[in-house]
C-alpha atoms as a PDB file:
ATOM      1  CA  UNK A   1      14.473   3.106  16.410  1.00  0.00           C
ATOM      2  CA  UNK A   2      12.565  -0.633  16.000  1.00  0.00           C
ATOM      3  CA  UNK A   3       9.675  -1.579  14.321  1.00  0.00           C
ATOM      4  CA  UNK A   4       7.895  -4.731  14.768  1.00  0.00           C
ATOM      5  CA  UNK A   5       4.611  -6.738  13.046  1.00  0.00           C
ATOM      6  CA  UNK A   6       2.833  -8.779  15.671  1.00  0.00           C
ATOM      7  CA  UNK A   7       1.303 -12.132  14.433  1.00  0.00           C
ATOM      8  CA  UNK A   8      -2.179 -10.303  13.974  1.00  0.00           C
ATOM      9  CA  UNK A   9      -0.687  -7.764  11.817  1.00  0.00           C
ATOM     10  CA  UNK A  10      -0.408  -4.866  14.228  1.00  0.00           C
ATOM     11  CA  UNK A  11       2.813  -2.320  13.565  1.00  0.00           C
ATOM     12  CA  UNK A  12       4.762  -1.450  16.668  1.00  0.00           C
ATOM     13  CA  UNK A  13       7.279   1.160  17.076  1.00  0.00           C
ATOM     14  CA  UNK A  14       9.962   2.264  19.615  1.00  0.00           C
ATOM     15  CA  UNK A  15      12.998   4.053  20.125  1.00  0.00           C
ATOM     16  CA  UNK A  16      13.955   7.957  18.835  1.00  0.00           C
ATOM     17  CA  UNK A  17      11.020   9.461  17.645  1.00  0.00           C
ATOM     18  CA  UNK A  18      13.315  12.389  15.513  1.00  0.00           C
ATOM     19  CA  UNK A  19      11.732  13.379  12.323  1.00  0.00           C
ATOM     20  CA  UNK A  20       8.270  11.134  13.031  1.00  0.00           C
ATOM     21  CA  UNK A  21       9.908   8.056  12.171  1.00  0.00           C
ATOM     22  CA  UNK A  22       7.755   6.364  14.768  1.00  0.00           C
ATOM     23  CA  UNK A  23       4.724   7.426  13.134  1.00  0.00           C
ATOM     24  CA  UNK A  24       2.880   8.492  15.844  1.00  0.00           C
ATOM     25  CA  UNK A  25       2.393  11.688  14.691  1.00  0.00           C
ATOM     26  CA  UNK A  26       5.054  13.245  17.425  1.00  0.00           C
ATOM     27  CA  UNK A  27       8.815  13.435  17.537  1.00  0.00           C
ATOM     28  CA  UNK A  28       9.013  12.348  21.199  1.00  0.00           C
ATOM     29  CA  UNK A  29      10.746   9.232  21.923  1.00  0.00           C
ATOM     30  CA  UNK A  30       9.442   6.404  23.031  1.00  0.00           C
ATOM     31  CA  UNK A  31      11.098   3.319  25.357  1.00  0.00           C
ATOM     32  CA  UNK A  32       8.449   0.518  24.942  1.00  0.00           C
ATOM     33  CA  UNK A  33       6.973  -1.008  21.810  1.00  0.00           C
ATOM     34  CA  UNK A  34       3.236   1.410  21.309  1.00  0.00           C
ATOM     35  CA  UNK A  35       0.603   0.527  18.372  1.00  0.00           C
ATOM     36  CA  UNK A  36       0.946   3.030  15.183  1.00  0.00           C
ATOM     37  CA  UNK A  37      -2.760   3.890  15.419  1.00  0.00           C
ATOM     38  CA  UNK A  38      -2.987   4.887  11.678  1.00  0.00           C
ATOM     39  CA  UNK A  39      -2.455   1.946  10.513  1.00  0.00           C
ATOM     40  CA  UNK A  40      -4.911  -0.169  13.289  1.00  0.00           C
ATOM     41  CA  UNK A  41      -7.128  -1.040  10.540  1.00  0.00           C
ATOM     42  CA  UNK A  42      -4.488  -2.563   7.844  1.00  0.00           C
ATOM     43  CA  UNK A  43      -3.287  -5.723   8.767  1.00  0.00           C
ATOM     44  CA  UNK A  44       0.653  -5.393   8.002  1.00  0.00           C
ATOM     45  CA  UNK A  45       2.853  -8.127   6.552  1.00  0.00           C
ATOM     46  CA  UNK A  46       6.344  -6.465   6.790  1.00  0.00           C
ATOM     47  CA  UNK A  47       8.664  -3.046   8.600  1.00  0.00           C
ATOM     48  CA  UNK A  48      11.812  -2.066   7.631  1.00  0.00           C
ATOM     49  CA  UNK A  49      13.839   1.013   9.521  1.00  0.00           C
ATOM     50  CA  UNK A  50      16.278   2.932   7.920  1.00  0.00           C
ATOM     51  CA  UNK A  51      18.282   5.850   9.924  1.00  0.00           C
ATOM     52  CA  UNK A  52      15.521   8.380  10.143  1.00  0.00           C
ATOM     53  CA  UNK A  53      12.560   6.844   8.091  1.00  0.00           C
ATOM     54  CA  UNK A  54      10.341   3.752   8.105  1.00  0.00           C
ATOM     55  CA  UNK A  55       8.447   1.679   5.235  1.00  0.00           C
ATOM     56  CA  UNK A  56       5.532  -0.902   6.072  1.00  0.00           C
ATOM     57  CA  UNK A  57       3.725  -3.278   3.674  1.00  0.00           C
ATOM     58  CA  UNK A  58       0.364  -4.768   3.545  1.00  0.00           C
ATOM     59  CA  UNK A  59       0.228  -8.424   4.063  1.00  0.00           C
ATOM     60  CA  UNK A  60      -0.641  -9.023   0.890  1.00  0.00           C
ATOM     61  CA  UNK A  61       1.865  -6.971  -0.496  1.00  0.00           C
ATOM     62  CA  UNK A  62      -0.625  -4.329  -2.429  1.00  0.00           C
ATOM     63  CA  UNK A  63      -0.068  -1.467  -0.078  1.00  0.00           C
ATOM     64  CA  UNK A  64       2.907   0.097   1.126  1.00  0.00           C
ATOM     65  CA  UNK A  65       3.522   3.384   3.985  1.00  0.00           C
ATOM     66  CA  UNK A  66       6.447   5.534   4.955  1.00  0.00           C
ATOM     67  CA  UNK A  67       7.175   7.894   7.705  1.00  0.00           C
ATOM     68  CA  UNK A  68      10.003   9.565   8.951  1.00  0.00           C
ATOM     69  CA  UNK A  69      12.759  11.549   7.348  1.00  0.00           C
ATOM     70  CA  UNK A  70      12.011  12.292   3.704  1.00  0.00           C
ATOM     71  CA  UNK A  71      15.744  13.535   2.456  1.00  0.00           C
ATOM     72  CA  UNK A  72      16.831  12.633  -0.739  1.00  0.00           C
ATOM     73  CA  UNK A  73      13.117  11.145  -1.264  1.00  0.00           C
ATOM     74  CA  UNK A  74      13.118   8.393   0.390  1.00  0.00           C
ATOM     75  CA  UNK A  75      10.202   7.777   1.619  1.00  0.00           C
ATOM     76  CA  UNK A  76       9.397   7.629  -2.142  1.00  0.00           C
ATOM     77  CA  UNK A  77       6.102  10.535  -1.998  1.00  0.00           C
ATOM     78  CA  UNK A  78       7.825  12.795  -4.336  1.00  0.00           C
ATOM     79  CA  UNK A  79       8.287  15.680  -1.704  1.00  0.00           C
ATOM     80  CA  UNK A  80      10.868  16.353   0.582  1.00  0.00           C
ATOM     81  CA  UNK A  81       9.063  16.730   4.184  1.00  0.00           C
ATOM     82  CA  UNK A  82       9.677  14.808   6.994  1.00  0.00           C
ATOM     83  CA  UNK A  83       5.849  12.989   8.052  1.00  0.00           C
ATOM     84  CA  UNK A  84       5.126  12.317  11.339  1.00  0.00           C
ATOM     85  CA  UNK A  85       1.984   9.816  10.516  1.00  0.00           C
ATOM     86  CA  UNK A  86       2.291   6.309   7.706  1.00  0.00           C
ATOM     87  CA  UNK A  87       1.329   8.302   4.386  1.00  0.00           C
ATOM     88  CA  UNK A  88       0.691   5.522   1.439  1.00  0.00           C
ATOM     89  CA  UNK A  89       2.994   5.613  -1.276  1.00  0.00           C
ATOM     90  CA  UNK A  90       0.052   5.987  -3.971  1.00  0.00           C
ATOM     91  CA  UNK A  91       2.446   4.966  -6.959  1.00  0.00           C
ATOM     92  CA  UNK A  92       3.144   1.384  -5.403  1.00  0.00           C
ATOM     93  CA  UNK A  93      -0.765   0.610  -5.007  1.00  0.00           C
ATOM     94  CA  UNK A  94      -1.078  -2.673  -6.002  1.00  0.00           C
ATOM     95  CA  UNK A  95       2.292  -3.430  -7.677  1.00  0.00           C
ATOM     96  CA  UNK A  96       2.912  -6.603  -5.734  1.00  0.00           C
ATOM     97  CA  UNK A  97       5.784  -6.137  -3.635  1.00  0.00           C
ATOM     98  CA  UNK A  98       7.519  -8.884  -2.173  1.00  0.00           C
ATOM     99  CA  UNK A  99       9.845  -7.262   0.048  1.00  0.00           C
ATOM    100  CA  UNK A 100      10.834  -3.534   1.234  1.00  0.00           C
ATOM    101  CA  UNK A 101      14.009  -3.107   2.662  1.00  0.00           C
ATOM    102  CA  UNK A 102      15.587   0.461   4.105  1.00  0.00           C
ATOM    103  CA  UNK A 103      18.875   2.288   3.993  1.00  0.00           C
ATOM    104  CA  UNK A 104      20.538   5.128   5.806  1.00  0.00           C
ATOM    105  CA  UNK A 105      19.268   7.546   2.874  1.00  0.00           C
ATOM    106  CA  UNK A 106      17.300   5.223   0.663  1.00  0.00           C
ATOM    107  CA  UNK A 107      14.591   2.429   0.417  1.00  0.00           C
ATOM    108  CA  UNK A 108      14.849  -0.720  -1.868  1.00  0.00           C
ATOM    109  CA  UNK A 109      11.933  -2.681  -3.182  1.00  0.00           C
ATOM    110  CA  UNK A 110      11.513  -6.080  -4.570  1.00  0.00           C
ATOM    111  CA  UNK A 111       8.570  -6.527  -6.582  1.00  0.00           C
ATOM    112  CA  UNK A 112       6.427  -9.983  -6.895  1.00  0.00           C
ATOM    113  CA  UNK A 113       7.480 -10.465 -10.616  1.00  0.00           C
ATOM    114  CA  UNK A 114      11.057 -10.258 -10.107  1.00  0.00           C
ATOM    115  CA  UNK A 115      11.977  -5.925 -10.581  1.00  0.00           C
ATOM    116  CA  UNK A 116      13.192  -3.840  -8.548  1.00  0.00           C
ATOM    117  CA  UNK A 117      12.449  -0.207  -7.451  1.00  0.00           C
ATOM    118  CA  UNK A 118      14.511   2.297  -5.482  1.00  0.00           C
ATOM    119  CA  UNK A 119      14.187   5.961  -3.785  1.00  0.00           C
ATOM    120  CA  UNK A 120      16.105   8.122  -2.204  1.00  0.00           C
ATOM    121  CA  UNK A 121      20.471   8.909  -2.192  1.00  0.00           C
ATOM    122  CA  UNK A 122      21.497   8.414  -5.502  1.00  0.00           C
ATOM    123  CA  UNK A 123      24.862   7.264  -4.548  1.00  0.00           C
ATOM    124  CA  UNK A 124      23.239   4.943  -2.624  1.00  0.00           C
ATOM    125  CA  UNK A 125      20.445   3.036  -4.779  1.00  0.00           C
ATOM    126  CA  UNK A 126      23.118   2.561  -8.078  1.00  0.00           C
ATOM    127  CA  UNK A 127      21.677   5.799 -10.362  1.00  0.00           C
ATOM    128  CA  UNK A 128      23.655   8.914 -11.575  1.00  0.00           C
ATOM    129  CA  UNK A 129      25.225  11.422  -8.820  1.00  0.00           C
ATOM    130  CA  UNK A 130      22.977  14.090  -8.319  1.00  0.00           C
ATOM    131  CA  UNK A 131      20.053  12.299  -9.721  1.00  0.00           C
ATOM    132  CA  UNK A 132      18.349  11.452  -6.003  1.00  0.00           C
ATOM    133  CA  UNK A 133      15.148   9.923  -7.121  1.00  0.00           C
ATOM    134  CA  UNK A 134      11.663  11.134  -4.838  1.00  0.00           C
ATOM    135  CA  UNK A 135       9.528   8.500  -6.575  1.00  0.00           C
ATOM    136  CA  UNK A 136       9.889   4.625  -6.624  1.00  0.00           C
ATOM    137  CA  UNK A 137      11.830   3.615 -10.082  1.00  0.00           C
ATOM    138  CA  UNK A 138      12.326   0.545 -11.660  1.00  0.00           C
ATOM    139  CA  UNK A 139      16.744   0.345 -10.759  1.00  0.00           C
ATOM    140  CA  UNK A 140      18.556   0.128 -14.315  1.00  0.00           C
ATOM    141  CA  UNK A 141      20.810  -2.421 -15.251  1.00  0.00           C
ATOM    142  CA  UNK A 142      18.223  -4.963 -14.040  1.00  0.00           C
ATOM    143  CA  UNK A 143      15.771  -4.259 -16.200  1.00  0.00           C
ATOM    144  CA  UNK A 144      16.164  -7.640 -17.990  1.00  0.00           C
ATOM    145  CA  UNK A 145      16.752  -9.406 -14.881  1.00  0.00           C
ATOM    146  CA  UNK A 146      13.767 -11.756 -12.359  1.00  0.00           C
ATOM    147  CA  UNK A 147      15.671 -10.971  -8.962  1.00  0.00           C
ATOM    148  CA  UNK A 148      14.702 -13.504  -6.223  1.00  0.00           C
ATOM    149  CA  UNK A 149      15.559 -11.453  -3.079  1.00  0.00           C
ATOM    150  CA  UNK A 150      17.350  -8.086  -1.322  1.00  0.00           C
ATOM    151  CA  UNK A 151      19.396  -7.325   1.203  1.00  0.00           C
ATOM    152  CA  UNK A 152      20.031  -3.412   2.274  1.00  0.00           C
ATOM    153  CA  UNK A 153      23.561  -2.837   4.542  1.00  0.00           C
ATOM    154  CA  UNK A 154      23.804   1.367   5.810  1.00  0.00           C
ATOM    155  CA  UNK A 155      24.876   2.382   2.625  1.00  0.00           C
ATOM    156  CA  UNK A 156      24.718  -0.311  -0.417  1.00  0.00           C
ATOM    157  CA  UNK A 157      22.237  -2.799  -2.196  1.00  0.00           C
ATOM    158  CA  UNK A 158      22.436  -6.650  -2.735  1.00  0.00           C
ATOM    159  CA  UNK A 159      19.774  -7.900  -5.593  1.00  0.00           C
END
């Protein structure tokens, strides 16, 4: 699937619709670009798609939405069920993030002051096997690092 801000702010979405990961509130697919309605009213700054799942920020950085697949916890809500609509990730409200990038299994966040947060596979986002985290948390080992930027391949983490 694709996801794409327009200069206005306005969230796009196309492609396989599995899981809700275009946020349309359906699994159907869909083969042109079509407005994710819930979010008509937020102007977006930034989309990133993972495998099954998708996370949007607010332009100013203070707001953040996933949708899709929700194994492993990635969309970072704390459950486990796939949504089918944006739902706001309440623990990121105004955190400041400066970037959100997605995985296969897991979603990466780069906050404004420099930390950064992960969710989802735990082989995937550097924590303990077994220890697949459903909420955002602040990645060990960087704790006493200011990181400047992210990158996200299938299955690993550049900070």
């Amino acid at each position: 699937h694709s996801a794409v801000v327009t200069n206005d702010g306005a969230l796009y979405t196309f492609g396989n619709g599995d899981y809700g990961r275009l946020g349309h509130g359906r699994t159907e697919h869909k083969n042109s670009p079509k407005i994710v309605e819930a979010l008509d009213t937020h102007c977006i700054g930034q989309v990133s798609c993972g495998l099954s799942h998708t996370v949007c920020v607010s332009e100013d950085g203070q707001m953040m939405w996933s949708f899709g697949d929700d194994d492993y916890g990635k969309l970072g809500l704390g459950g486990g069920a796939a949504m089918l609509k944006p739902q706001l990730v309440e623990s990121l409200l105004y955190v400041g993030i400066k970037k959100a990038c997605c995985g296969s299994q897991f979603t990466v966040l780069l906050l404004r002051d420099g930390s950064v947060y992960t969710c989802g596979h735990s082989q995937m986002i550097g924590i303990r096997q077994g220890d697949s985290s459903k909420t955002p948390c602040r990645l060990l080992g960087l704790e006493h690092s200011t990181v400047d930027d992210i990158a996200v391949g299938a299955e690993h983490t550049l900070a």
